[in-house]
N, C-alpha and C. Protein backbone atom coordinates (compact mmCIF):
# COMPACT_ATOMS: atom_id res chain seq x y z
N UNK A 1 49.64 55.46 73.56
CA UNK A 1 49.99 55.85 72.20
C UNK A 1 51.39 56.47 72.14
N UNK A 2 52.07 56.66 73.51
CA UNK A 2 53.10 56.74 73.71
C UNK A 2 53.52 58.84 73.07
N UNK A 3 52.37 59.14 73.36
CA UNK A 3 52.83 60.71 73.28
C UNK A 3 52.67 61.42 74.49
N UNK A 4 53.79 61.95 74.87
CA UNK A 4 53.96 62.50 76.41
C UNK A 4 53.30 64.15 76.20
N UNK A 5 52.67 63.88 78.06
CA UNK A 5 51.68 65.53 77.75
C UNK A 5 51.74 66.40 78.93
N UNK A 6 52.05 67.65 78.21
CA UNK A 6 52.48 68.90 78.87
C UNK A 6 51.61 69.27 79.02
N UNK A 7 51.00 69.46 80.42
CA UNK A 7 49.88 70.29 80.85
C UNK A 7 50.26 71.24 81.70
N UNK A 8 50.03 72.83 81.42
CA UNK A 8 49.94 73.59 81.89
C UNK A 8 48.38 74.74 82.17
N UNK A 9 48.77 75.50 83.08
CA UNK A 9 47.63 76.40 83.80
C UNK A 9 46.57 75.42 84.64
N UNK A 10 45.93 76.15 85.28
CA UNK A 10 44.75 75.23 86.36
C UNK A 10 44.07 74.72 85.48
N UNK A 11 43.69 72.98 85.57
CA UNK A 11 42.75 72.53 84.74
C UNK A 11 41.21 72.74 85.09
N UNK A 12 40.49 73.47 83.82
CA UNK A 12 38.84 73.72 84.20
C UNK A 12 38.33 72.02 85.13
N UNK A 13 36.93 72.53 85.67
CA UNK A 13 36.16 71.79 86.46
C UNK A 13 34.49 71.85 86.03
N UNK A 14 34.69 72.58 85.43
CA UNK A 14 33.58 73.14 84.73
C UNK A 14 33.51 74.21 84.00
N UNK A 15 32.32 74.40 83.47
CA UNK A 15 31.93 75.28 81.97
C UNK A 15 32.28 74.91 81.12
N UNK A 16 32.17 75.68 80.15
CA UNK A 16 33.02 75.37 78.69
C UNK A 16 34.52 76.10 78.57
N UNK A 17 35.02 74.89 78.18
CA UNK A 17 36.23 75.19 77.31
C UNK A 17 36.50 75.99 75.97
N UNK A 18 37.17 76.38 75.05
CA UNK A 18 37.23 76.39 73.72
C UNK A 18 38.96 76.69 73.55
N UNK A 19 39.34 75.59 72.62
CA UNK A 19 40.43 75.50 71.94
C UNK A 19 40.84 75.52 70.64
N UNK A 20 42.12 76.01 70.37
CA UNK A 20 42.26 75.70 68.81
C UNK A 20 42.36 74.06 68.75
N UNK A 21 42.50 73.99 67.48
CA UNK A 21 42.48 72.74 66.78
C UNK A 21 43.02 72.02 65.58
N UNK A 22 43.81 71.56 66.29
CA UNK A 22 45.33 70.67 65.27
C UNK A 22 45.49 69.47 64.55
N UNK A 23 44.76 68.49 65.27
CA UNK A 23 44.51 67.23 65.16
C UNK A 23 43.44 66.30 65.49
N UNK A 24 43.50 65.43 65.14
CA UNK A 24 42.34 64.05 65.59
C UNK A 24 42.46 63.68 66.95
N UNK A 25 44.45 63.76 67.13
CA UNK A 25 44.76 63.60 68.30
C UNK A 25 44.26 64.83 69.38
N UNK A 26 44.06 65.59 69.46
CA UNK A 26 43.36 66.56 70.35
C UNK A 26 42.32 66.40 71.18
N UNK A 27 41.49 65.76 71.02
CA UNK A 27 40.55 65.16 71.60
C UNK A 27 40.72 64.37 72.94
N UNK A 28 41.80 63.50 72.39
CA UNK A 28 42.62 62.20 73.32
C UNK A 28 43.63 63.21 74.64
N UNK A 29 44.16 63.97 73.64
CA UNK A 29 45.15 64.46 74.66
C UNK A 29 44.15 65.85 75.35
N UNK A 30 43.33 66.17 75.00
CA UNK A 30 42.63 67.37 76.33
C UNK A 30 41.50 66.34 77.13
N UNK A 31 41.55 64.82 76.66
CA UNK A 31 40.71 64.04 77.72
C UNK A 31 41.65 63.79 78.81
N UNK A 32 43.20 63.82 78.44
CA UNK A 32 43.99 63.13 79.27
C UNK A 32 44.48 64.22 80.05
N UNK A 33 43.87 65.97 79.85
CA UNK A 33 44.53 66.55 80.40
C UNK A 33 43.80 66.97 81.53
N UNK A 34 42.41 67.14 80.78
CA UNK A 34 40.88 67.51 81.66
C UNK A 34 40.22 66.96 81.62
N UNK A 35 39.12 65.86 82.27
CA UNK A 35 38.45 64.93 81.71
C UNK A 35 36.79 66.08 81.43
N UNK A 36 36.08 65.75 80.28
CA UNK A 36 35.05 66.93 79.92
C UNK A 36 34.46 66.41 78.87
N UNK A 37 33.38 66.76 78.66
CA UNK A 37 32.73 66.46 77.51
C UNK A 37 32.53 66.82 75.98
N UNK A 38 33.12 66.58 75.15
CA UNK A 38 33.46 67.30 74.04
C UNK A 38 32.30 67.46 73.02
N UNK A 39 32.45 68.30 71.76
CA UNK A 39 31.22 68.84 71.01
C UNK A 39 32.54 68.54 69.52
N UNK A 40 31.52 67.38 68.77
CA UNK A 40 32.53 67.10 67.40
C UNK A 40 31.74 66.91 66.44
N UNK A 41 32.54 67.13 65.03
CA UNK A 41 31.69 66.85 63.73
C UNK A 41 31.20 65.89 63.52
N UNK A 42 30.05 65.44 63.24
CA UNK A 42 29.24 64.31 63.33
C UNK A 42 30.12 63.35 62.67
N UNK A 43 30.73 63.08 61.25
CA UNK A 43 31.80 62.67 60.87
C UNK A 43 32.29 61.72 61.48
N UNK A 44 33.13 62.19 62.91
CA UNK A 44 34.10 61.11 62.93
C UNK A 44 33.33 60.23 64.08
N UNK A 45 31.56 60.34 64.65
CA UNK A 45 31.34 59.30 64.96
C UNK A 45 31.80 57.66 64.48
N UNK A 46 32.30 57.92 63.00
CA UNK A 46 31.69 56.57 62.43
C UNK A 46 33.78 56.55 62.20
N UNK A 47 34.14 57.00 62.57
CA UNK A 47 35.88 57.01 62.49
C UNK A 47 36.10 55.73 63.00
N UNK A 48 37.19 54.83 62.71
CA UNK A 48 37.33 53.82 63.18
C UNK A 48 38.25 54.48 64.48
N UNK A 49 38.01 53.48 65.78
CA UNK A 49 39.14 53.98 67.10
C UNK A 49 38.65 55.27 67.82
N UNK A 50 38.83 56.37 67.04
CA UNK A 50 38.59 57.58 67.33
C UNK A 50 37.15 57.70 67.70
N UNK A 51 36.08 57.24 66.84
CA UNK A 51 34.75 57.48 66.68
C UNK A 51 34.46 56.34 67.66
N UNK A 52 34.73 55.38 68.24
CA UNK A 52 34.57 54.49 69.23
C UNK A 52 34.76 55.27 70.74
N UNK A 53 35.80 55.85 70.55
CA UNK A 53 36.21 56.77 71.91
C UNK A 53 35.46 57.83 72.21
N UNK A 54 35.20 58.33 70.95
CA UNK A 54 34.76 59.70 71.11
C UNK A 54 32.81 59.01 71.53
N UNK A 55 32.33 58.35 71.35
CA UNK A 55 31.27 57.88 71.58
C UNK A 55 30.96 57.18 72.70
N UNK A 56 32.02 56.47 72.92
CA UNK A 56 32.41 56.17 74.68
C UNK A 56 32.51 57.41 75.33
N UNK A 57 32.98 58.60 75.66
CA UNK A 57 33.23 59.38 76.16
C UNK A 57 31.98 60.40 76.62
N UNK A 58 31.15 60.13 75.18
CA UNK A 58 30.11 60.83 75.46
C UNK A 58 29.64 62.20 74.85
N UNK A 59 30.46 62.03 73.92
CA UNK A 59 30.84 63.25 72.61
C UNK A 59 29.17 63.48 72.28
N UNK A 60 29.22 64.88 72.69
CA UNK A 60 27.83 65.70 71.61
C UNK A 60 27.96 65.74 70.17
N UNK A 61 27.66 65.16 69.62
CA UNK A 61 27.50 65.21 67.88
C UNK A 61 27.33 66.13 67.14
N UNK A 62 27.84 67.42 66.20
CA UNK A 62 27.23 67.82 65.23
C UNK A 62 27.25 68.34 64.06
N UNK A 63 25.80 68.35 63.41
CA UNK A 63 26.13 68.08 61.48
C UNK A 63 26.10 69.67 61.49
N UNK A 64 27.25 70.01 60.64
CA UNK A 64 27.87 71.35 60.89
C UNK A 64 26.55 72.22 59.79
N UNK A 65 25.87 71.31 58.91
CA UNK A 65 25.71 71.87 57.90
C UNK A 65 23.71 72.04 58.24
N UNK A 66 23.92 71.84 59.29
CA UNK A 66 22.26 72.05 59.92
C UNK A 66 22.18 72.73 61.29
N UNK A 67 21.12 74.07 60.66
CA UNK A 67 21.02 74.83 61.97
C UNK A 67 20.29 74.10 63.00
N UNK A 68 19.34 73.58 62.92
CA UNK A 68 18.84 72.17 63.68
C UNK A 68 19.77 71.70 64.69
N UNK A 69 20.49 71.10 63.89
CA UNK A 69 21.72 69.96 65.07
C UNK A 69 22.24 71.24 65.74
N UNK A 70 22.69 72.43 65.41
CA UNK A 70 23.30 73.43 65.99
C UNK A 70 22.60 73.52 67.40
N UNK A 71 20.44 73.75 67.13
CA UNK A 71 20.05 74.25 68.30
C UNK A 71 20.08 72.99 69.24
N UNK A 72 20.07 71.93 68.82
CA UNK A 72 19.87 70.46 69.44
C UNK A 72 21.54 70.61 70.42
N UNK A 73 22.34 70.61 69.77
CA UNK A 73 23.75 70.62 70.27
C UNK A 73 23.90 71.70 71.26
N UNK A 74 23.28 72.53 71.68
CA UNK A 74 23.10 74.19 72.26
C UNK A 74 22.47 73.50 73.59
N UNK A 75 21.38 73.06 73.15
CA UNK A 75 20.85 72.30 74.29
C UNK A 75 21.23 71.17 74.85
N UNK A 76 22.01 70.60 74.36
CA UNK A 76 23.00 69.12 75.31
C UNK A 76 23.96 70.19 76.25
N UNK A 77 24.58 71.07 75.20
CA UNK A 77 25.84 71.64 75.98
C UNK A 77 24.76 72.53 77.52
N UNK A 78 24.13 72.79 77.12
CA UNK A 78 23.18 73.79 78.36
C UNK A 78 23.11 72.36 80.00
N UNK A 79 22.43 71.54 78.93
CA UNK A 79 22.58 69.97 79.72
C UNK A 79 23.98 69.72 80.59
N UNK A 80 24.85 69.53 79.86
CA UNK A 80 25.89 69.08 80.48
C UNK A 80 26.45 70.21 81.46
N UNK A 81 26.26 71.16 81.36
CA UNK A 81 26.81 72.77 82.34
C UNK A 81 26.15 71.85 83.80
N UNK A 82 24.95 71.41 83.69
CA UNK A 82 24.10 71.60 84.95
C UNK A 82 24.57 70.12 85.81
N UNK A 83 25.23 69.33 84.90
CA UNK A 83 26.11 68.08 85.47
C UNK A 83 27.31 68.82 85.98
N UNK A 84 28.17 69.66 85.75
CA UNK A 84 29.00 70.18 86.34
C UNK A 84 30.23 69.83 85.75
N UNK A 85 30.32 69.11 84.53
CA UNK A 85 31.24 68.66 83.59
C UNK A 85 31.89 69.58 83.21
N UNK A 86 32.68 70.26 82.46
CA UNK A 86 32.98 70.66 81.43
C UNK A 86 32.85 70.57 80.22
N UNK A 87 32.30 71.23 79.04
CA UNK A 87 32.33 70.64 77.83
C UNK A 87 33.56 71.55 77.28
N UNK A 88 34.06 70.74 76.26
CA UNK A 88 35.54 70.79 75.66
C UNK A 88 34.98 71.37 73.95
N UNK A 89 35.12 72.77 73.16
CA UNK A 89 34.83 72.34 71.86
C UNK A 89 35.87 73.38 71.30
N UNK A 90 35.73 73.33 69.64
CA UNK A 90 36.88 74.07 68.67
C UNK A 90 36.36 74.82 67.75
N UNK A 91 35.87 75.87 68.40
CA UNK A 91 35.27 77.24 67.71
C UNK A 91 35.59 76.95 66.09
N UNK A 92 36.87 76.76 66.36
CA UNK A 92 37.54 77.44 64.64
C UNK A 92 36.51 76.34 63.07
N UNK A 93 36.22 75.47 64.28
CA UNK A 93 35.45 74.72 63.57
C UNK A 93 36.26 73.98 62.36
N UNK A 94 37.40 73.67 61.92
CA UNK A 94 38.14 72.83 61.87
C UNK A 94 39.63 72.58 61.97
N UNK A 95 40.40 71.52 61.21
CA UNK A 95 41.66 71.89 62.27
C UNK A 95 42.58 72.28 61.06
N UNK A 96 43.55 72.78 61.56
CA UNK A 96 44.57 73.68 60.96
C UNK A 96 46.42 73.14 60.88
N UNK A 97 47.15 73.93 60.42
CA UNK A 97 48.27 73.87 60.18
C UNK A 97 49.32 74.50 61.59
N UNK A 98 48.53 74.93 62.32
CA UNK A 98 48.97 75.66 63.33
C UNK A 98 49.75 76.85 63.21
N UNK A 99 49.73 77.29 62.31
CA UNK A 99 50.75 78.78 61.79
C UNK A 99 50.00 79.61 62.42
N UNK A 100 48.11 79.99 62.19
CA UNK A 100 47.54 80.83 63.17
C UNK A 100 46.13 80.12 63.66
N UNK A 101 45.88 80.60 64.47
CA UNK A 101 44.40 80.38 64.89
C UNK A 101 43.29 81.00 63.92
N UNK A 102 42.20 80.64 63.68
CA UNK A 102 40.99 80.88 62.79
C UNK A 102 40.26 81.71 63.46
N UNK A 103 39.67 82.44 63.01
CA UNK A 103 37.99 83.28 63.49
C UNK A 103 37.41 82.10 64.55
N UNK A 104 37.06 82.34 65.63
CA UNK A 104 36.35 81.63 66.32
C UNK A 104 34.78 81.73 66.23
N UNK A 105 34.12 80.96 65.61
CA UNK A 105 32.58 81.23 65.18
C UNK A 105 31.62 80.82 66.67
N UNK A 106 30.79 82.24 66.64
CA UNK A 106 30.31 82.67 68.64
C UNK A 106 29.08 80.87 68.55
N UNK A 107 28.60 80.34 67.51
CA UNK A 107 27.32 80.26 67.69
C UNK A 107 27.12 79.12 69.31
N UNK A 108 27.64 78.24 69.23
CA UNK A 108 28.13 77.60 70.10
C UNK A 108 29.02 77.83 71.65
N UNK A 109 29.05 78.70 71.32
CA UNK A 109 28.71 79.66 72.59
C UNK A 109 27.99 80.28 73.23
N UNK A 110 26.65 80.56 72.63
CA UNK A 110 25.76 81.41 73.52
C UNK A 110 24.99 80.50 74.54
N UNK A 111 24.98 79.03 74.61
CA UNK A 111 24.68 78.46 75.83
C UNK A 111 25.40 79.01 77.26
N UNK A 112 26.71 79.25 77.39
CA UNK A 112 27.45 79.45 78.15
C UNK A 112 27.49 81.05 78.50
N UNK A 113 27.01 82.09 77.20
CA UNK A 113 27.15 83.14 77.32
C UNK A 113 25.43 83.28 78.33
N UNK A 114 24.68 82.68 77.89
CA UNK A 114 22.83 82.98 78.05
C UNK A 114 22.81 82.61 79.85
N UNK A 115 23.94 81.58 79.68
CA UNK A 115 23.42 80.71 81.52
C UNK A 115 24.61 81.83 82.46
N UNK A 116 26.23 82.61 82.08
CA UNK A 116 26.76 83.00 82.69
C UNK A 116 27.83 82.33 83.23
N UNK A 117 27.62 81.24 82.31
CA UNK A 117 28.61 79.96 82.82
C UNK A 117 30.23 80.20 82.44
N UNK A 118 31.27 80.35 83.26
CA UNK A 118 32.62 80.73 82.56
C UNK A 118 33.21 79.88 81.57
N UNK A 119 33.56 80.92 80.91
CA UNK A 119 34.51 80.12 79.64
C UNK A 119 35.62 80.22 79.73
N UNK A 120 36.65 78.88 79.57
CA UNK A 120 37.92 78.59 79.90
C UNK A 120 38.94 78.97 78.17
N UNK A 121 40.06 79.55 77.98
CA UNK A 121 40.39 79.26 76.66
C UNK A 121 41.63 78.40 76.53
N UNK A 122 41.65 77.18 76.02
CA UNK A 122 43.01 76.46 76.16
C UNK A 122 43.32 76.41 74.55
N UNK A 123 45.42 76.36 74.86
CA UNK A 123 46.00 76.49 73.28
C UNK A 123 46.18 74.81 73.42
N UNK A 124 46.38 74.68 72.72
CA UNK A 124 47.18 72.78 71.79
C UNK A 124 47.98 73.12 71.03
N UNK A 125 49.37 72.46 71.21
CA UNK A 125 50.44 72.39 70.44
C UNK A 125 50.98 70.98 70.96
N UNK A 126 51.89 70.98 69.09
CA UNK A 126 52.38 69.47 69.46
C UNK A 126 54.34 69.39 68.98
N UNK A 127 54.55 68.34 69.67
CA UNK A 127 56.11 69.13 69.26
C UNK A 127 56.77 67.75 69.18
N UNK A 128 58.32 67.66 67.92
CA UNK A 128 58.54 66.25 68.32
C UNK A 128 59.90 66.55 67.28
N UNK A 129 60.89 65.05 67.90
CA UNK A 129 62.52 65.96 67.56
C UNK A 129 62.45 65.97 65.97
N UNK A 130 63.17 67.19 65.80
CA UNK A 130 63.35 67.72 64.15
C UNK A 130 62.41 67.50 62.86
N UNK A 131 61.08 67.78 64.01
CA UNK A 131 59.83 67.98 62.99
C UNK A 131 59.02 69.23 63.16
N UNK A 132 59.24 69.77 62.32
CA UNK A 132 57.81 71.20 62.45
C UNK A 132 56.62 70.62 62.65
N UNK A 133 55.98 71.65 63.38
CA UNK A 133 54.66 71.28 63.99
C UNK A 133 53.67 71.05 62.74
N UNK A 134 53.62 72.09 62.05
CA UNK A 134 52.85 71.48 60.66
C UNK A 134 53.43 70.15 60.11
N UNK A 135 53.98 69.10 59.98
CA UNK A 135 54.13 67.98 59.72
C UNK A 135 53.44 67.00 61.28
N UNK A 136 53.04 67.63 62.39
CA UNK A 136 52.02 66.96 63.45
C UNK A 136 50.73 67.08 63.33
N UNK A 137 49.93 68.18 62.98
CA UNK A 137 49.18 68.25 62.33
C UNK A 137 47.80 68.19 60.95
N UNK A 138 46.69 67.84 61.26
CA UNK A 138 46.20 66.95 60.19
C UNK A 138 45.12 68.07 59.57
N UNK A 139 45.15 68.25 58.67
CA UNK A 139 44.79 69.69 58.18
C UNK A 139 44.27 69.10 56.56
N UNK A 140 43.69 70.03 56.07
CA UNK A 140 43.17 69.76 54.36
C UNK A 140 42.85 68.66 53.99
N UNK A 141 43.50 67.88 52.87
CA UNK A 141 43.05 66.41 52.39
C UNK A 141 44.16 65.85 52.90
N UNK A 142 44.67 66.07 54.21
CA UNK A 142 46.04 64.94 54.53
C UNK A 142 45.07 62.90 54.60
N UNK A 143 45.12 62.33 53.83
CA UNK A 143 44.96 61.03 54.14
C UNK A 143 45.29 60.60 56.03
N UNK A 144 44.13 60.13 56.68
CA UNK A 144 43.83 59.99 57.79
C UNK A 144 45.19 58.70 58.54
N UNK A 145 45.04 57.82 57.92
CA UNK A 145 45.84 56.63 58.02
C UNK A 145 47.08 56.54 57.63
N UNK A 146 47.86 57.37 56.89
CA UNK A 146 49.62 57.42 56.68
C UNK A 146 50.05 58.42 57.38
N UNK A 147 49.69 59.66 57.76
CA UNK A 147 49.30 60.69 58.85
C UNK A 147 49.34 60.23 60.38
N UNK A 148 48.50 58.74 60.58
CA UNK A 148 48.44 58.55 62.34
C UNK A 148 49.46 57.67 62.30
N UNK A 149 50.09 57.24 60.94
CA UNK A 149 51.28 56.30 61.17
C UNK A 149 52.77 56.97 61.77
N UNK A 150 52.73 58.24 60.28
CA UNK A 150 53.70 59.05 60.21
C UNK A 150 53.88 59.75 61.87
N UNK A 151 52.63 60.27 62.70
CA UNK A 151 52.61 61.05 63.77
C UNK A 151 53.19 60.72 64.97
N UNK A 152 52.21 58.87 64.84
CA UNK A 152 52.62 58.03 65.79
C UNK A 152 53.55 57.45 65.98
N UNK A 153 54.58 57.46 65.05
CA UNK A 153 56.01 56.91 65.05
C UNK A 153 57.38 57.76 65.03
N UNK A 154 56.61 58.75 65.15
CA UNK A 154 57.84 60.09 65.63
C UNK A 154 58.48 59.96 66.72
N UNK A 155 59.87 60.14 67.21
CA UNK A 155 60.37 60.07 68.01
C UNK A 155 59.96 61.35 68.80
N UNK A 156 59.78 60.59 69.98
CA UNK A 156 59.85 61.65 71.50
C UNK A 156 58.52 62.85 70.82
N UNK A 157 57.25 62.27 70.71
CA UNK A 157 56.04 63.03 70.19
C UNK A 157 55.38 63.63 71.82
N UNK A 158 55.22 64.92 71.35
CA UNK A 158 55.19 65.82 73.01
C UNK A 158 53.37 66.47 72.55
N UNK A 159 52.49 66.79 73.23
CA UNK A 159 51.52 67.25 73.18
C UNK A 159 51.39 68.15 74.28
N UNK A 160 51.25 69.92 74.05
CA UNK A 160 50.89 70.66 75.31
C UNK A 160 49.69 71.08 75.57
N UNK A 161 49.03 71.14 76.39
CA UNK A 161 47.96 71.89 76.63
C UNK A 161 47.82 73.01 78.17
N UNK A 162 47.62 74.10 77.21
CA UNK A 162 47.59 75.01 78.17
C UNK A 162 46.23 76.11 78.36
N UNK A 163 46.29 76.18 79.82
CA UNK A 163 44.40 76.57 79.92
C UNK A 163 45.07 78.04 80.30
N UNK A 164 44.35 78.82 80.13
CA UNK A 164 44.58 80.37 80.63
C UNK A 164 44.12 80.39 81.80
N UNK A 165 44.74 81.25 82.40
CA UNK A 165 44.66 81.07 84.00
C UNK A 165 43.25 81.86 84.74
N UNK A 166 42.16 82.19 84.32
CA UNK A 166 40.84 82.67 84.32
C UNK A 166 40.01 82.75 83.19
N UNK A 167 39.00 81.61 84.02
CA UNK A 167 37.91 81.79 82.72
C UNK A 167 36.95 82.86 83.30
N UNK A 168 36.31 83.28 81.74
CA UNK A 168 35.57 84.12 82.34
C UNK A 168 33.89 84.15 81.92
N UNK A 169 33.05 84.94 82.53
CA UNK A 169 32.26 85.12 81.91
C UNK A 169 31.88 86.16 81.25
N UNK A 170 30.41 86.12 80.03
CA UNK A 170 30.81 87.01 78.75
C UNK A 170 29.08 87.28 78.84
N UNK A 171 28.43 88.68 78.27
CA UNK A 171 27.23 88.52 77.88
C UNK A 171 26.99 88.68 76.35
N UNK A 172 28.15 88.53 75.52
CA UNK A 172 27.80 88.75 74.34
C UNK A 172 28.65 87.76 73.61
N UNK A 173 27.84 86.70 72.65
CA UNK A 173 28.72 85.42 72.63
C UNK A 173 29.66 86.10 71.21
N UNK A 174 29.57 87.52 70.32
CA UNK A 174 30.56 87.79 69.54
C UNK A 174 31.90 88.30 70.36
N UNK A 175 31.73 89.31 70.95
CA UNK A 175 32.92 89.80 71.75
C UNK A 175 33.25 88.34 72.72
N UNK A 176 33.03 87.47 73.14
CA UNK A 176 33.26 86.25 74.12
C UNK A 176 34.49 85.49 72.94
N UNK A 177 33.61 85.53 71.66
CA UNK A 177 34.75 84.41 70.70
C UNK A 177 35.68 85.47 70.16
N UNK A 178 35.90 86.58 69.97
CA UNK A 178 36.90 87.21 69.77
C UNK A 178 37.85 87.49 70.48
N UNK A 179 37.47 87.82 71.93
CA UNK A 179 38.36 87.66 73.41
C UNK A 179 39.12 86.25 73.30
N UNK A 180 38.54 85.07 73.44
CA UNK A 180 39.03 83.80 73.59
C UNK A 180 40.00 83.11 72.48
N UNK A 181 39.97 83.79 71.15
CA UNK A 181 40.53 83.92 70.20
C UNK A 181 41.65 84.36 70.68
N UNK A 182 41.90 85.85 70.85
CA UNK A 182 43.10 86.59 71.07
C UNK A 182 43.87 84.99 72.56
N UNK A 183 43.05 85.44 73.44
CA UNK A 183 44.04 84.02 74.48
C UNK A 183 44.27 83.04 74.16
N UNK A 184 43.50 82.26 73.15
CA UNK A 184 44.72 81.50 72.20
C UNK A 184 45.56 81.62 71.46
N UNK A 185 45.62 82.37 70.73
CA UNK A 185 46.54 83.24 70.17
C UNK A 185 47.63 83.46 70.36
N UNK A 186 47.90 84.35 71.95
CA UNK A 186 48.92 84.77 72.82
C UNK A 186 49.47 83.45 73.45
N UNK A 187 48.43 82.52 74.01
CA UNK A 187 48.94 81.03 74.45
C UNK A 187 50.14 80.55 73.32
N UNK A 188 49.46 80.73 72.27
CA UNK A 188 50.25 79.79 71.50
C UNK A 188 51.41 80.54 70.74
N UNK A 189 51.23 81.54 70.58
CA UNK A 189 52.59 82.60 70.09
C UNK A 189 53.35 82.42 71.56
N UNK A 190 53.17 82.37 73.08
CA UNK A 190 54.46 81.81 74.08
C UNK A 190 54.62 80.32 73.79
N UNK A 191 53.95 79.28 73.25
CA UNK A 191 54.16 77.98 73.22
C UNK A 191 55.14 77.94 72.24
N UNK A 192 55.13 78.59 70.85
CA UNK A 192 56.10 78.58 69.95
C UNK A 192 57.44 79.24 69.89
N UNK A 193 57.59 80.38 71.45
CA UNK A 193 58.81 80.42 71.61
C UNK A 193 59.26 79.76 72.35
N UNK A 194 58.75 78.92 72.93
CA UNK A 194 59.37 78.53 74.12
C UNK A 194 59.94 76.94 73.29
């Protein structure tokens, strides 16, 4: 797709991940950075390309708007810990403009908090010549398809991902998403000076 990717810090091997979340493209580029199993809005199963990949890959599904799929999804992610995968997901629960990171919502975390399993926190940023990052980014009612045109045809389109250099473990999955919050945060306030 011709977007070059900056990976920084040790890439996880396991546990869970949690990252902010910028784009559609995010997915693609933290498969290419860590290979892991990701947790997405049921939605873009049916995405053309994206929803093919993400279903190839092996994407946990879920309908945001049912506590159900929540406990169902709790229990894949518990599943996949014991394969030794990583699962990859985006607290903020959807994606943004990148100006700040969102409240990270714990619920989807307490698999990882209950088993002791470490949690990794990685930032995403995307960068490309004489475009602000909010014009990389797919946020609100941006139309899906003039967006992957506009993104994908940017000159010299850069994608970083950076893991914090210790994951940890947490026994309380509110203080766990507020901690992991702040290290994205700080990730990405050094990504934007740099």
């Amino acid at each position: 797709m011709g977007v070059r990717l900056d990976c920084r810090g040790p890439r996880p091997v396991e546990g869970l991940v949690c990252a902010n979340h910028l784009s559609y493209l995010d997915i693609l580029v933290c498969a290419a950075a860590a290979p892991c199993v990701f947790v997405s809005k049921i939605e873009i199963r049916r995405w053309p390309l994206f929803g093919f990949f993400a279903r190839a890959a092996g994407t946990i599904f879920i309908d945001r708007q049912s506590r159900a799929s929540t406990d169902a999804v709790a229990q894949q992610i518990g599943a996949v810990f014991a394969t030794g995968v990583p699962v990859l997901l985006f607290p903020e629960g959807t994606s943004t403009d990148g100006s700040r990171v969102l409240r990270f919502h714990p619920s989807l975390l307490d698999p990882a908090v209950r088993s002791h399993t470490p949690i990794a926190a990685a930032a995403l940023g995307y960068r490309a010549r004489s475009v602000p990052e909010r014009d990389l980014c797919w946020f609100g009612d941006a139309a899906f398809l003039p967006h992957l045109f506009r993104t994908l045809t940017r000159a010299r389109l850069e994608a970083i991902v950076e893991f914090y250099p210790e994951p940890a473990s947490y026994t309380d999955r509110k203080a766990a998403a507020l901690d992991l919050q702040e290290k994205v945060e700080a990730m990405r306030t050094r990504m934007n000076r740099s």
